[in-house]
PDB file of N, CA and C in Angstrom:
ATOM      1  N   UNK A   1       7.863 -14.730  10.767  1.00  0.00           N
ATOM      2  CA  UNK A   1       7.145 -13.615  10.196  1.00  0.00           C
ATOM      3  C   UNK A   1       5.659 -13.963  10.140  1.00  0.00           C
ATOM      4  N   UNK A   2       4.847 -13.078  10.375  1.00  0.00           N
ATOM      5  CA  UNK A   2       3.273 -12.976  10.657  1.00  0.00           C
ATOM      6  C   UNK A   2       2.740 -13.552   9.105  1.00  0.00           C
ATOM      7  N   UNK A   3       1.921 -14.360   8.277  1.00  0.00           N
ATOM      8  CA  UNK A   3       1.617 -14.677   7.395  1.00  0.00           C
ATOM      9  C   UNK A   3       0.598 -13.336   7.139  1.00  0.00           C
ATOM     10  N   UNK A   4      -0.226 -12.339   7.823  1.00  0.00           N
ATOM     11  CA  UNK A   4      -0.561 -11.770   7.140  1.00  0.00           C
ATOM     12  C   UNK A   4       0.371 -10.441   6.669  1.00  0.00           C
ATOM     13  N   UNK A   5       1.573 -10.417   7.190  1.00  0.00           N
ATOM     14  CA  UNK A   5       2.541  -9.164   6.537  1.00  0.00           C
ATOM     15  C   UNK A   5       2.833  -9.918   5.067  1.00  0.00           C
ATOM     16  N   UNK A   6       3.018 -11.071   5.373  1.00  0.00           N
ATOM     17  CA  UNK A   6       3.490 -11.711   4.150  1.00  0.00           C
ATOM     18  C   UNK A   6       2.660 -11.638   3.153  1.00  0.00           C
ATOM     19  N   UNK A   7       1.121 -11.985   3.168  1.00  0.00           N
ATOM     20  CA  UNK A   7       0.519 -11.695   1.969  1.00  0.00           C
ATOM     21  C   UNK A   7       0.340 -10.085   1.851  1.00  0.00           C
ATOM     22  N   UNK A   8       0.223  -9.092   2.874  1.00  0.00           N
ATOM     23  CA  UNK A   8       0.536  -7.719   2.678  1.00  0.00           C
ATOM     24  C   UNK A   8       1.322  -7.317   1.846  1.00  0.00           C
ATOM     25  N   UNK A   9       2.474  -7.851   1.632  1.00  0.00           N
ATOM     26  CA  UNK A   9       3.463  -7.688   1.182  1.00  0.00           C
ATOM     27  C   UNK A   9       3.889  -8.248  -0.126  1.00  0.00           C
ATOM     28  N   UNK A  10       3.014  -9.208  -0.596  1.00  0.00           N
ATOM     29  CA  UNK A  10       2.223  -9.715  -1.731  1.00  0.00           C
ATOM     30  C   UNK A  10       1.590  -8.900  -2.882  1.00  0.00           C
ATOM     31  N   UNK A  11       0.747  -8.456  -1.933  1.00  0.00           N
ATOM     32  CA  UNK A  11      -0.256  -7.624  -2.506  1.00  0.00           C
ATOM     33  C   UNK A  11       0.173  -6.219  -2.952  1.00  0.00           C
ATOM     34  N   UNK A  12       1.280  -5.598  -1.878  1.00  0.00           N
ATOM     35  CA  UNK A  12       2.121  -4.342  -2.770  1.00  0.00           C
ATOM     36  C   UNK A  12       3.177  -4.913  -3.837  1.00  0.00           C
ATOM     37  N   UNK A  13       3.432  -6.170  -3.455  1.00  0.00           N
ATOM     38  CA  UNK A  13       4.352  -6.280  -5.051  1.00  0.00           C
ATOM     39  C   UNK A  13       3.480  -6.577  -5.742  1.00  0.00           C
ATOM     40  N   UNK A  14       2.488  -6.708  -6.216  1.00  0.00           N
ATOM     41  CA  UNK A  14       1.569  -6.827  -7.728  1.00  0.00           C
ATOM     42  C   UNK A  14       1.288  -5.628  -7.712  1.00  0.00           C
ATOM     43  N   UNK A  15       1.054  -4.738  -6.694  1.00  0.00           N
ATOM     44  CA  UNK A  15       0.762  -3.317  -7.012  1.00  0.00           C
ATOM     45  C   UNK A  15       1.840  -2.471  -7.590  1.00  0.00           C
ATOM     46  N   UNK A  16       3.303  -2.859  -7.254  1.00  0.00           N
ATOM     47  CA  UNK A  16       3.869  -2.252  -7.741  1.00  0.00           C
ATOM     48  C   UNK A  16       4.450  -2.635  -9.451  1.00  0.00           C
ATOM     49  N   UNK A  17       4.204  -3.770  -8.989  1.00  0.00           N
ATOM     50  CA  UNK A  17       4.436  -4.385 -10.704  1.00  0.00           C
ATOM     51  C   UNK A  17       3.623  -3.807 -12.025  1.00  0.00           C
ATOM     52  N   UNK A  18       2.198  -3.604 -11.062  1.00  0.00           N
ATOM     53  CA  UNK A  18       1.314  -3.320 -12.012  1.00  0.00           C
ATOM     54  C   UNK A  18       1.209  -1.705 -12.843  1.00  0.00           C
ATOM     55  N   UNK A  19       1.842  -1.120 -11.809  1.00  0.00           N
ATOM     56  CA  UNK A  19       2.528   0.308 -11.353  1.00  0.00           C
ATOM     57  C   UNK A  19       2.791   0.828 -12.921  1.00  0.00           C
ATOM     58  N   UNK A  20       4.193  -0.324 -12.725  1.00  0.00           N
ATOM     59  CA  UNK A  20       5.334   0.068 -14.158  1.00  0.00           C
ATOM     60  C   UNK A  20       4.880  -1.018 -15.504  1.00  0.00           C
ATOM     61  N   UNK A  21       4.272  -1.786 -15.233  1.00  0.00           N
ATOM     62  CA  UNK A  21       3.376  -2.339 -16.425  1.00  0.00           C
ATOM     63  C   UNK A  21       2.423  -0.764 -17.213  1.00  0.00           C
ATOM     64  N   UNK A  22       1.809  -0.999 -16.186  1.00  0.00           N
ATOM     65  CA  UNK A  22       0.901   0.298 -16.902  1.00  0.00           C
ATOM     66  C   UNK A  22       1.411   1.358 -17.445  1.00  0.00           C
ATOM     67  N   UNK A  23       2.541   2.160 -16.417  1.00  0.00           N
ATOM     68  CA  UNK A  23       3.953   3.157 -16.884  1.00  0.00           C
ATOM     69  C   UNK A  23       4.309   3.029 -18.246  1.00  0.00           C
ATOM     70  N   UNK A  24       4.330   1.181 -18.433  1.00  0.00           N
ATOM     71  CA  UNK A  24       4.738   0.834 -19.989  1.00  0.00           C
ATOM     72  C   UNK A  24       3.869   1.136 -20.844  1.00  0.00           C
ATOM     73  N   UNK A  25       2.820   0.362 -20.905  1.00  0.00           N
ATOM     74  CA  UNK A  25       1.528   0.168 -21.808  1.00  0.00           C
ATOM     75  C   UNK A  25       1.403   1.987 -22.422  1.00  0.00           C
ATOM     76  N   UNK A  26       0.388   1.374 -23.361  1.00  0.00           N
ATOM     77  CA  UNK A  26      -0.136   2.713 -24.115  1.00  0.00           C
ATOM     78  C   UNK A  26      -0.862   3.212 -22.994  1.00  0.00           C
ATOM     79  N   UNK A  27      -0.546   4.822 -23.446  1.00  0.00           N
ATOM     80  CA  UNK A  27      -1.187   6.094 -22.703  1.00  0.00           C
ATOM     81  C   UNK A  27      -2.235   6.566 -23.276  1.00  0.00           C
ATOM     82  N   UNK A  28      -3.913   6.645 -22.259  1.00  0.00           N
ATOM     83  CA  UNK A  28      -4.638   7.129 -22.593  1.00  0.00           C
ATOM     84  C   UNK A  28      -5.289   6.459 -22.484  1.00  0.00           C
ATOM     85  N   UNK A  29      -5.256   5.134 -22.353  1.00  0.00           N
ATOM     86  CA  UNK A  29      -6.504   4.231 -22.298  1.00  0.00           C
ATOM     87  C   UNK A  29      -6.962   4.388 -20.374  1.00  0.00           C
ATOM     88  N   UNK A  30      -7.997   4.692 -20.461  1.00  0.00           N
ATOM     89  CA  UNK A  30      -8.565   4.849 -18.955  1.00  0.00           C
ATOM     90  C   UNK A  30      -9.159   4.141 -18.101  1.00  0.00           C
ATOM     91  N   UNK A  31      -9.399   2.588 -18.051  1.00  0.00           N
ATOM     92  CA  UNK A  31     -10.579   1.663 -17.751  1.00  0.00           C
ATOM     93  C   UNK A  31      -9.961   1.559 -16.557  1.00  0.00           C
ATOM     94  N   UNK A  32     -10.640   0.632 -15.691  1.00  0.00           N
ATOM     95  CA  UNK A  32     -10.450  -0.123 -14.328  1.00  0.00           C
ATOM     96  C   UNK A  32      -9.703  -1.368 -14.798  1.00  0.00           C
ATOM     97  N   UNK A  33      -8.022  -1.329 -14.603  1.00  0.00           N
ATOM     98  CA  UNK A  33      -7.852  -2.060 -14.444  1.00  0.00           C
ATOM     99  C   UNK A  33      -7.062  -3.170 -13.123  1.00  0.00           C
ATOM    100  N   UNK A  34      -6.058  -4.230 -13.345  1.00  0.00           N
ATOM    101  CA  UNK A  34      -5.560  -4.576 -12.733  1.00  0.00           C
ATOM    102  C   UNK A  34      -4.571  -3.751 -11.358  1.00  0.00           C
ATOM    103  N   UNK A  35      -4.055  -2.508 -11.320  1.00  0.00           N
ATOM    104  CA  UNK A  35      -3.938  -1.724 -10.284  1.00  0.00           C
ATOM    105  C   UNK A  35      -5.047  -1.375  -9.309  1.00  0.00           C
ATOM    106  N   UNK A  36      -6.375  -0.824  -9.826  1.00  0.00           N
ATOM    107  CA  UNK A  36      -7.834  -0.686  -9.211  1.00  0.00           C
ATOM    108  C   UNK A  36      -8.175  -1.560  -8.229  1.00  0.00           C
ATOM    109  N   UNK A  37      -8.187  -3.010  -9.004  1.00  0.00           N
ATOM    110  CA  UNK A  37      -8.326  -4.217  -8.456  1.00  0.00           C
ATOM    111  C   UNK A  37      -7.377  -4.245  -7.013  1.00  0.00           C
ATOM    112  N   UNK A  38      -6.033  -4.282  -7.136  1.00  0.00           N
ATOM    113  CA  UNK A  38      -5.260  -4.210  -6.512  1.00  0.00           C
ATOM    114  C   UNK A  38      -5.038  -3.371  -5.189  1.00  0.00           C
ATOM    115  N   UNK A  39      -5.396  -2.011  -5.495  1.00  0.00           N
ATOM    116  CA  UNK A  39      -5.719  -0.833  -4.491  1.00  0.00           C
ATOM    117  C   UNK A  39      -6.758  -1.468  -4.207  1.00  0.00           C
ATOM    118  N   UNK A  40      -7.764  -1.443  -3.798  1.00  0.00           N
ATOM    119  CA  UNK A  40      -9.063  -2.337  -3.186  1.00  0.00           C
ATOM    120  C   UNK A  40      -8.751  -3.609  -2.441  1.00  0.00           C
ATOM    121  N   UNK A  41      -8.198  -4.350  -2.718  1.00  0.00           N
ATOM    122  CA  UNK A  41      -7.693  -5.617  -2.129  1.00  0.00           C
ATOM    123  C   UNK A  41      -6.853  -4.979  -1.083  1.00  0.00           C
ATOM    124  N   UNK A  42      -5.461  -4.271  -0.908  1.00  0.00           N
ATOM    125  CA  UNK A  42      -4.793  -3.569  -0.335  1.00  0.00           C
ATOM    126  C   UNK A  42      -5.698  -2.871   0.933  1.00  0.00           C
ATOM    127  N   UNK A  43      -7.039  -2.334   0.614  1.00  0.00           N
ATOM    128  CA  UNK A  43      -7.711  -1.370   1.357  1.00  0.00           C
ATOM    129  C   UNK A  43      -8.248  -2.547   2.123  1.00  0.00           C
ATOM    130  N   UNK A  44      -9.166  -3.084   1.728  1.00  0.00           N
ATOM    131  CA  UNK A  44      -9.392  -3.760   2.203  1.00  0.00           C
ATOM    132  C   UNK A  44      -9.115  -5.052   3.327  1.00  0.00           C
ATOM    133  N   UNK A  45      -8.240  -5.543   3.110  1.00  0.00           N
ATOM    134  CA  UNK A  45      -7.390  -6.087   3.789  1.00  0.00           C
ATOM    135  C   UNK A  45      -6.809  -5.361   5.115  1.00  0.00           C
ATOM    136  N   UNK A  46      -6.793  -4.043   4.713  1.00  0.00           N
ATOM    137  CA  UNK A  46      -5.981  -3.135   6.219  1.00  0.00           C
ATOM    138  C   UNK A  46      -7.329  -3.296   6.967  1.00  0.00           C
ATOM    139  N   UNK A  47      -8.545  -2.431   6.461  1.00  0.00           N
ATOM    140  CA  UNK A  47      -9.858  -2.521   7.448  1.00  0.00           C
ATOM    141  C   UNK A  47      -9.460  -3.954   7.771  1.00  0.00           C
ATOM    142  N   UNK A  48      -9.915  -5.513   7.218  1.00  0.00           N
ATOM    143  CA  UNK A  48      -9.985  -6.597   7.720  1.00  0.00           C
ATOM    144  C   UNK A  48      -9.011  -6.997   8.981  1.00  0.00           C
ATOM    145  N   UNK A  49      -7.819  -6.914   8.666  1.00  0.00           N
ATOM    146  CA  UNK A  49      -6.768  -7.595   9.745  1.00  0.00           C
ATOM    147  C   UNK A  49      -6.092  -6.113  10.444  1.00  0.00           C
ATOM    148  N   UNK A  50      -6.677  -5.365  10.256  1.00  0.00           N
ATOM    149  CA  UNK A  50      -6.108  -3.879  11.252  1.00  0.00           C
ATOM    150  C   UNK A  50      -5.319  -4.549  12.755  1.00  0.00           C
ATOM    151  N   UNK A  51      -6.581  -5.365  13.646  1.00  0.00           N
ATOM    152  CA  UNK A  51      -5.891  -5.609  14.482  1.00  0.00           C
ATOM    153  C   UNK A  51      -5.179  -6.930  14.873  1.00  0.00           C
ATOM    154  N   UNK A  52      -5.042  -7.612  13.587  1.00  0.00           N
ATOM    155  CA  UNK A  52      -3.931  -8.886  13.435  1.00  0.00           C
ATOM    156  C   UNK A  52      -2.549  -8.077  12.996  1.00  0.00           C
ATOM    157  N   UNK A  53      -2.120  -7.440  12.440  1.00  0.00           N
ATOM    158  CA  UNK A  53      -1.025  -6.436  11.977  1.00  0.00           C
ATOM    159  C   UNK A  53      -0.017  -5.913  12.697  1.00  0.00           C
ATOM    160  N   UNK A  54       1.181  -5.725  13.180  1.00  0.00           N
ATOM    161  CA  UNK A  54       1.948  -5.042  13.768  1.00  0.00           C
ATOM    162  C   UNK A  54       1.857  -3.736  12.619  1.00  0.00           C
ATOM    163  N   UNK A  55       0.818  -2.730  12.845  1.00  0.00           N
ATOM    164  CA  UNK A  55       1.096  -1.214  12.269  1.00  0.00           C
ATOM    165  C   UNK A  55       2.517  -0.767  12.206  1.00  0.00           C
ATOM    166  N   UNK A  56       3.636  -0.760  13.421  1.00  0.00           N
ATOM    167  CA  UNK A  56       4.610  -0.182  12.360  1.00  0.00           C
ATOM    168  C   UNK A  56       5.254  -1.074  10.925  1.00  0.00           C
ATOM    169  N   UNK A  57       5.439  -2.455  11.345  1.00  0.00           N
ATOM    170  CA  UNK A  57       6.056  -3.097  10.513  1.00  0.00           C
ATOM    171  C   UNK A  57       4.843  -2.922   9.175  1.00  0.00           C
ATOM    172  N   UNK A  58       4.007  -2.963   9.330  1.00  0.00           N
ATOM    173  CA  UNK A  58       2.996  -2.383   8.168  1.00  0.00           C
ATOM    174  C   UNK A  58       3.416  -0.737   7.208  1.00  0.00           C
ATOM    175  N   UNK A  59       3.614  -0.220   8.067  1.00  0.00           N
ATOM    176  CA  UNK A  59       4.074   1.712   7.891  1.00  0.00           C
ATOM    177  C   UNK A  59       5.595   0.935   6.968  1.00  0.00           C
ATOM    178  N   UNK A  60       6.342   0.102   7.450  1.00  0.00           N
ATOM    179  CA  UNK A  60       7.582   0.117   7.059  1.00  0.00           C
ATOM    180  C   UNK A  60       7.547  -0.453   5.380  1.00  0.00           C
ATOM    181  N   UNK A  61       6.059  -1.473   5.399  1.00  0.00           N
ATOM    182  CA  UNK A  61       5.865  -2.331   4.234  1.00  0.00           C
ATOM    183  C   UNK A  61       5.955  -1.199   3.190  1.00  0.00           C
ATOM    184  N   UNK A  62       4.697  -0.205   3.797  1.00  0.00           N
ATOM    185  CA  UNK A  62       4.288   0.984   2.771  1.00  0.00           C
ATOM    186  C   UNK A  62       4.916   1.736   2.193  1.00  0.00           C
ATOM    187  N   UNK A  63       6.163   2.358   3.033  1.00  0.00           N
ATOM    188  CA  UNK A  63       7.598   3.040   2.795  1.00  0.00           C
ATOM    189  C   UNK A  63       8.543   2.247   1.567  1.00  0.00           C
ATOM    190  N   UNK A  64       8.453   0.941   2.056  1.00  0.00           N
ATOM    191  CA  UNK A  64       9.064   0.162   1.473  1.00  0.00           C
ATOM    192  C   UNK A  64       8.652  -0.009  -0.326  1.00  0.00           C
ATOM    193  N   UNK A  65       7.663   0.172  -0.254  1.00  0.00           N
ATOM    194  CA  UNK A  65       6.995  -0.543  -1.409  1.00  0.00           C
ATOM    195  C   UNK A  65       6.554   1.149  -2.293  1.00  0.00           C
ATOM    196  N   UNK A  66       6.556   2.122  -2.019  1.00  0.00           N
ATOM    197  CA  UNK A  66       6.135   2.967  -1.983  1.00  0.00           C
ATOM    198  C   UNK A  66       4.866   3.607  -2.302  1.00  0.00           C
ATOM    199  N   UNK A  67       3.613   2.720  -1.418  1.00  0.00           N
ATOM    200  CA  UNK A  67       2.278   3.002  -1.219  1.00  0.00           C
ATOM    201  C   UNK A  67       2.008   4.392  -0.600  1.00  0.00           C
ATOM    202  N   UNK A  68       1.870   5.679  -1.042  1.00  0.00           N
ATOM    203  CA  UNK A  68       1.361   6.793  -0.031  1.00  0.00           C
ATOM    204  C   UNK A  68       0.133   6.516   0.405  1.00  0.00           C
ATOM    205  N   UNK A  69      -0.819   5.755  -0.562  1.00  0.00           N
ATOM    206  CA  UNK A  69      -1.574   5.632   0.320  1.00  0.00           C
ATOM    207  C   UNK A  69      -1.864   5.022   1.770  1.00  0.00           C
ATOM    208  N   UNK A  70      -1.161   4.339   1.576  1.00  0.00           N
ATOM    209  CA  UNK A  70      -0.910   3.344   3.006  1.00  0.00           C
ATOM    210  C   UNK A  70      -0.151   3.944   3.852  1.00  0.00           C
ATOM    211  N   UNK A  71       1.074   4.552   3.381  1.00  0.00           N
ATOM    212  CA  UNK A  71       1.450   5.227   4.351  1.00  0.00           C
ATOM    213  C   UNK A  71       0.947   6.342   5.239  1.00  0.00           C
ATOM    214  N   UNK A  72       0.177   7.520   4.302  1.00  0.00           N
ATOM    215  CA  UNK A  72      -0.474   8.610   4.967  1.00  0.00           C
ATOM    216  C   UNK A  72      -1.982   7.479   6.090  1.00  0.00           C
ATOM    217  N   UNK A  73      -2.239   6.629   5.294  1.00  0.00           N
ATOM    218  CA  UNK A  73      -3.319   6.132   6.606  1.00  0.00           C
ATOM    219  C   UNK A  73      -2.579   5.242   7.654  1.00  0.00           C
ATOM    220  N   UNK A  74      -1.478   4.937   7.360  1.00  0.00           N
ATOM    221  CA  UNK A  74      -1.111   3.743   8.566  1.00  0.00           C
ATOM    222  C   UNK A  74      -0.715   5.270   9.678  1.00  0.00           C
ATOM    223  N   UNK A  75       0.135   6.379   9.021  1.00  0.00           N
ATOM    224  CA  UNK A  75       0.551   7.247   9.898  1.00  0.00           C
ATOM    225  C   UNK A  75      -0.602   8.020  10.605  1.00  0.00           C
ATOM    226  N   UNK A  76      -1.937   8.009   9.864  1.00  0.00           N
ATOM    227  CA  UNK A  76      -2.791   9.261  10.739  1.00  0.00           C
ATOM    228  C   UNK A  76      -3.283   7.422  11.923  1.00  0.00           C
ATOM    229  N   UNK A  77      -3.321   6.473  11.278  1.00  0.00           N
ATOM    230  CA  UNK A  77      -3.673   5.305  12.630  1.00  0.00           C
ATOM    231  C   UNK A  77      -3.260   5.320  14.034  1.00  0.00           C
ATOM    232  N   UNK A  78      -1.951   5.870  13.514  1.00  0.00           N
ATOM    233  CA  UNK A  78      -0.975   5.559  14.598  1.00  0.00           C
ATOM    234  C   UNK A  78      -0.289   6.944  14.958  1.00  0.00           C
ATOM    235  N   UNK A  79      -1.015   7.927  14.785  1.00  0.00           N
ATOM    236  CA  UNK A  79      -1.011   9.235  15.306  1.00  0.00           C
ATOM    237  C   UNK A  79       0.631  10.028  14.962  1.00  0.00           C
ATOM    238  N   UNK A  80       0.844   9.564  14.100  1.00  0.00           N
ATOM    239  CA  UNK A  80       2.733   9.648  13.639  1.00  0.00           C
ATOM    240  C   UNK A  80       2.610  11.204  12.671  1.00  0.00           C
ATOM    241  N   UNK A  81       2.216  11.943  13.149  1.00  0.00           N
ATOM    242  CA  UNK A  81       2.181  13.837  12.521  1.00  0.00           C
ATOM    243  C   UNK A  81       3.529  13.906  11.865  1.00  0.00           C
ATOM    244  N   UNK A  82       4.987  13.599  12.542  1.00  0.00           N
ATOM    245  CA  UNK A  82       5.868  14.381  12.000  1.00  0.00           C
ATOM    246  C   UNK A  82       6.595  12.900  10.634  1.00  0.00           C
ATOM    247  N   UNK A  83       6.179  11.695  11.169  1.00  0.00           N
ATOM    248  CA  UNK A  83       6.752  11.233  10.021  1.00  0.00           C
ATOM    249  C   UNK A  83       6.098  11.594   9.013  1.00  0.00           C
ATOM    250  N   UNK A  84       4.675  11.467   8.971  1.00  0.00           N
ATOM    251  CA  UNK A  84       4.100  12.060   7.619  1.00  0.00           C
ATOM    252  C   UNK A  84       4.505  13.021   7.380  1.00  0.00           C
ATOM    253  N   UNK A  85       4.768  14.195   7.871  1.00  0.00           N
ATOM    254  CA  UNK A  85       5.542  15.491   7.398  1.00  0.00           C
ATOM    255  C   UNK A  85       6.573  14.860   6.520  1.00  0.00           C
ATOM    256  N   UNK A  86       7.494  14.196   6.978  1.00  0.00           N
ATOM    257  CA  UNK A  86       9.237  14.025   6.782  1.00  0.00           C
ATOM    258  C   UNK A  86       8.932  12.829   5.550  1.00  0.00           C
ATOM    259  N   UNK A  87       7.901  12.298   5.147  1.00  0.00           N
ATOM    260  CA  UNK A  87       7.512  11.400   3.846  1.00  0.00           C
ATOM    261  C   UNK A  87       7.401  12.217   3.059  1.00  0.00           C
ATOM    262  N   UNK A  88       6.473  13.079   3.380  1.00  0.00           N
ATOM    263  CA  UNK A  88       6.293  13.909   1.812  1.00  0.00           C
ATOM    264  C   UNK A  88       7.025  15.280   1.772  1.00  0.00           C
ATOM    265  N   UNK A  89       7.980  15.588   2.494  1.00  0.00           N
ATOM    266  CA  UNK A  89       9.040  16.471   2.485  1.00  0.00           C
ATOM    267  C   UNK A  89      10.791  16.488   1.830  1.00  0.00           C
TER     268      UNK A  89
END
Protein backbone atom coordinates (compact mmCIF):
# COMPACT_ATOMS: atom_id res chain seq x y z
CA UNK A 1 0.00 0.00 0.00
CA UNK A 2 1.18 3.59 -1.15
CA UNK A 3 2.31 5.39 2.28
CA UNK A 4 0.62 8.40 1.11
CA UNK A 5 -3.07 6.62 1.04
CA UNK A 6 -2.01 5.55 4.33
CA UNK A 7 -1.48 8.82 5.94
CA UNK A 8 -4.69 9.94 3.75
CA UNK A 9 -6.37 7.71 5.47
CA UNK A 10 -5.02 8.92 8.77
CA UNK A 11 -6.04 12.07 8.35
CA UNK A 12 -9.91 11.09 7.62
CA UNK A 13 -9.87 9.03 10.73
CA UNK A 14 -9.09 12.07 13.04
CA UNK A 15 -11.55 13.79 10.93
CA UNK A 16 -13.96 11.53 11.57
CA UNK A 17 -13.27 11.09 15.17
CA UNK A 18 -13.32 14.62 15.56
CA UNK A 19 -16.72 14.56 13.71
CA UNK A 20 -18.53 12.68 16.71
CA UNK A 21 -16.36 14.25 19.47
CA UNK A 22 -17.76 17.50 18.58
CA UNK A 23 -21.46 15.69 17.83
CA UNK A 24 -20.74 15.03 21.67
CA UNK A 25 -19.42 18.19 23.19
CA UNK A 26 -21.64 21.16 24.10
CA UNK A 27 -23.68 22.87 21.37
CA UNK A 28 -23.13 26.30 20.43
CA UNK A 29 -19.78 26.94 21.06
CA UNK A 30 -18.44 28.12 17.50
CA UNK A 31 -14.51 28.56 17.39
CA UNK A 32 -11.97 26.94 14.97
CA UNK A 33 -11.40 23.97 16.15
CA UNK A 34 -9.65 20.60 15.85
CA UNK A 35 -12.01 19.44 12.71
CA UNK A 36 -10.98 23.02 10.84
CA UNK A 37 -7.51 22.09 11.46
CA UNK A 38 -8.17 18.80 10.06
CA UNK A 39 -10.26 19.81 6.85
CA UNK A 40 -7.20 21.98 5.83
CA UNK A 41 -4.61 19.37 6.30
CA UNK A 42 -7.00 16.95 4.23
CA UNK A 43 -7.18 19.88 1.47
CA UNK A 44 -4.18 20.37 1.42
CA UNK A 45 -2.51 17.36 1.12
CA UNK A 46 -4.87 16.43 -2.07
CA UNK A 47 -3.43 19.81 -3.91
CA UNK A 48 0.21 18.49 -2.60
CA UNK A 49 0.37 14.71 -3.66
CA UNK A 50 -2.62 14.96 -6.39
CA UNK A 51 -0.23 13.33 -8.65
CA UNK A 52 1.46 10.74 -6.17
CA UNK A 53 -2.28 9.31 -5.43
CA UNK A 54 -4.14 6.62 -7.23
CA UNK A 55 -7.54 9.07 -7.46
CA UNK A 56 -9.84 6.21 -7.50
CA UNK A 57 -8.49 4.42 -4.50
CA UNK A 58 -8.58 8.05 -3.02
CA UNK A 59 -12.62 8.52 -4.22
CA UNK A 60 -12.94 5.03 -2.40
CA UNK A 61 -11.01 6.52 0.91
CA UNK A 62 -13.66 9.44 0.77
CA UNK A 63 -16.78 7.13 0.36
CA UNK A 64 -15.31 5.19 2.87
CA UNK A 65 -14.75 7.59 5.51
CA UNK A 66 -17.59 9.70 4.57
CA UNK A 67 -15.81 12.99 3.38
CA UNK A 68 -18.32 14.77 0.71
CA UNK A 69 -16.02 16.95 0.47
CA UNK A 70 -13.50 14.87 -1.01
CA UNK A 71 -15.66 13.01 -2.68
CA UNK A 72 -17.59 15.71 -4.79
CA UNK A 73 -13.79 17.02 -5.68
CA UNK A 74 -12.04 13.70 -6.27
CA UNK A 75 -15.32 13.02 -8.64
CA UNK A 76 -15.42 16.49 -10.60
CA UNK A 77 -11.08 15.46 -10.91
CA UNK A 78 -11.79 12.59 -12.47
CA UNK A 79 -14.72 13.66 -14.54
CA UNK A 80 -17.12 10.86 -12.71
CA UNK A 81 -20.83 13.05 -13.38
CA UNK A 82 -22.97 10.04 -12.66
CA UNK A 83 -21.24 8.71 -9.52
CA UNK A 84 -21.61 12.03 -7.98
CA UNK A 85 -25.21 11.93 -8.93
CA UNK A 86 -25.65 8.26 -7.33
CA UNK A 87 -23.60 9.72 -3.85
CA UNK A 88 -25.88 12.21 -3.12
CA UNK A 89 -29.00 10.40 -4.38
Amino acid sequence: MNLYHRLLECYLYLHQNSKQTSAASIKGLSMMGPEDKIVKEINSFIERYDSKVDKHYVLFLFQIYNYSDGVQGCCERLDLKQELLSYYI
